[in-house]
Protein backbone atom coordinates (compact mmCIF):
# COMPACT_ATOMS: atom_id res chain seq x y z
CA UNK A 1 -3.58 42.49 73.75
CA UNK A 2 -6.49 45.11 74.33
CA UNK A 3 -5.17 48.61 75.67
CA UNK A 4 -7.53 50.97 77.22
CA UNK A 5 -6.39 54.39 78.97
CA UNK A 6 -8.62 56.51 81.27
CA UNK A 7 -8.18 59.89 81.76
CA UNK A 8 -10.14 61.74 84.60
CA UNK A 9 -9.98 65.69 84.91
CA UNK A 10 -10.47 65.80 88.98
CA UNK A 11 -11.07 68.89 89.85
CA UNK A 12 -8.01 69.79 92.36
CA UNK A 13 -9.54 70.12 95.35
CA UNK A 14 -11.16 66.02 94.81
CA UNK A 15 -7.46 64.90 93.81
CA UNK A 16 -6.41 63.55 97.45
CA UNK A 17 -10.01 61.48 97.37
CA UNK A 18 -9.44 60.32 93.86
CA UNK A 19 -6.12 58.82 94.90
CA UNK A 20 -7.29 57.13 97.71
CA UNK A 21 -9.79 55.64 95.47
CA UNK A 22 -7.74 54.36 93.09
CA UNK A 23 -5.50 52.49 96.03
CA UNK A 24 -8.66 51.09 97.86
CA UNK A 25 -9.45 49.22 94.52
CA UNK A 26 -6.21 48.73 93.62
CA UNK A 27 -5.67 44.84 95.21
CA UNK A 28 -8.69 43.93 93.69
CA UNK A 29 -8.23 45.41 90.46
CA UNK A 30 -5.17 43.31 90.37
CA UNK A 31 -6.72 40.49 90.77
CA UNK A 32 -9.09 40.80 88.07
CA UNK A 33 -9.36 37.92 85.40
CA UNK A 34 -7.38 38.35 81.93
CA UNK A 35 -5.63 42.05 83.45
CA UNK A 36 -2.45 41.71 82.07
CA UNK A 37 -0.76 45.09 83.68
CA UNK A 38 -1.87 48.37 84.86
CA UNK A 39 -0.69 51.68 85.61
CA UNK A 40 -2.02 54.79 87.44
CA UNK A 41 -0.38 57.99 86.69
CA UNK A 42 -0.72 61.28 88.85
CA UNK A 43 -1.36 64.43 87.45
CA UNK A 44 1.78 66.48 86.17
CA UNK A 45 0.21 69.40 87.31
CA UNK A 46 -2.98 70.67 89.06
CA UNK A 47 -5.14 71.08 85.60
CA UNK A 48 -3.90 67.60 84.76
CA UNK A 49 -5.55 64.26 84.28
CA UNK A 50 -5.15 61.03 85.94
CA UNK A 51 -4.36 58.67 83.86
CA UNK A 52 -5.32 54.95 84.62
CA UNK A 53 -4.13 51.84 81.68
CA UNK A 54 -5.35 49.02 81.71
CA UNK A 55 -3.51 46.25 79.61
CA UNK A 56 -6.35 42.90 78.53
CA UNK A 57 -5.26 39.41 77.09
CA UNK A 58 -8.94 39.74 75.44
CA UNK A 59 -11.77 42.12 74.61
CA UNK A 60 -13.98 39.87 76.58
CA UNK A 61 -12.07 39.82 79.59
CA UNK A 62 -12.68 43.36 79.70
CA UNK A 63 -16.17 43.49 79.20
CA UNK A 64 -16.11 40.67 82.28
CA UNK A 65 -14.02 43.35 84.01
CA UNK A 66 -16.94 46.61 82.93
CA UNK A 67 -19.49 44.42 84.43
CA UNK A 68 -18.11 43.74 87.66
CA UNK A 69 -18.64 46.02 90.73
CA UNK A 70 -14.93 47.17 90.87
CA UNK A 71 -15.04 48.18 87.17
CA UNK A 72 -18.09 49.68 86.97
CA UNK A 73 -16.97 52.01 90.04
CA UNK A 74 -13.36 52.64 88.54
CA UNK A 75 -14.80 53.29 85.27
CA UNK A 76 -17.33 55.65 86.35
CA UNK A 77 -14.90 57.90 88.84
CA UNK A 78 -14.04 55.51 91.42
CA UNK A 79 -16.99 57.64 94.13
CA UNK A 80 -16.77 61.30 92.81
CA UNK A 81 -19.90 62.61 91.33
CA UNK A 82 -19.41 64.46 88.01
CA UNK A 83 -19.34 67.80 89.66
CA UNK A 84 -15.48 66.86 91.02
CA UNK A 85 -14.67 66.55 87.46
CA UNK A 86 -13.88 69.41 85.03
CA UNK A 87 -14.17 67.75 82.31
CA UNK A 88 -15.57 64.48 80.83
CA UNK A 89 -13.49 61.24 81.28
CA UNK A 90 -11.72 60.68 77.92
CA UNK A 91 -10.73 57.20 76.59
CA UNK A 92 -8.98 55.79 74.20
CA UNK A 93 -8.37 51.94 73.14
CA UNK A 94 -5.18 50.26 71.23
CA UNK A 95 -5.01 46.69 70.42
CA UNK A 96 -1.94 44.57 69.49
CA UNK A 97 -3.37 42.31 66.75
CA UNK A 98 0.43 40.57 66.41
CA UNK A 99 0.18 36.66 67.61
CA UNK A 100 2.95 34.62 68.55
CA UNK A 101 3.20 31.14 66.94
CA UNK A 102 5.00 28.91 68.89
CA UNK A 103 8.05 27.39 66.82
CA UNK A 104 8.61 29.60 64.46
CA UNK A 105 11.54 31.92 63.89
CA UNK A 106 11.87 35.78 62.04
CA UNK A 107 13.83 34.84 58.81
């Protein structure tokens, strides 16, 4: 499983719009192909990121996912121009390399 966490600095004033974003994309986000979960944190405070994970059964049905219209809009600040930001999104990835065989047993 493929991990991948979004953080976006919105500047406080954008935070409201940023929210409302995230929950007009959030049905079809759902629905995307190969999303295993999601969550979509709020800010702890008012210099805090959003945080948005995104849990993948594959790395490709993520890239499927950066090259459709939701993700590319998600990705890139779901409508707020960089000046709403104040800083650059960060990311980070994780994967779970640990495969299941069916019929067999820890000793």
């Amino acid at each position: 499983m493929l991990r991948i966490a979004y953080r976006f600095h919105v500047l406080p004033r954008y935070q409201d719009h940023f929210r409302h974003g995230y929950q007009a994309a959030r049905e079809t986000l759902q629905q995307a192909l190969g999303l295993v979960s999601h969550e979509f944190d709020d800010p702890r405070g008012r210099r805090d990121a959003f945080t948005l994970s995104l849990d993948w059964d594959s790395q490709a049905s993520f890239d499927h996912f950066t090259r459709s219209w939701v993700g590319v809009w998600m990705l890139n600040g779901m409508g707020l121009s960089r000046h709403d930001f104040s800083a650059p999104i960060e990311t980070s990835f994780s994967e779970d390399k640990q495969v299941r065989r069916a019929g067999r047993r820890a000793a």
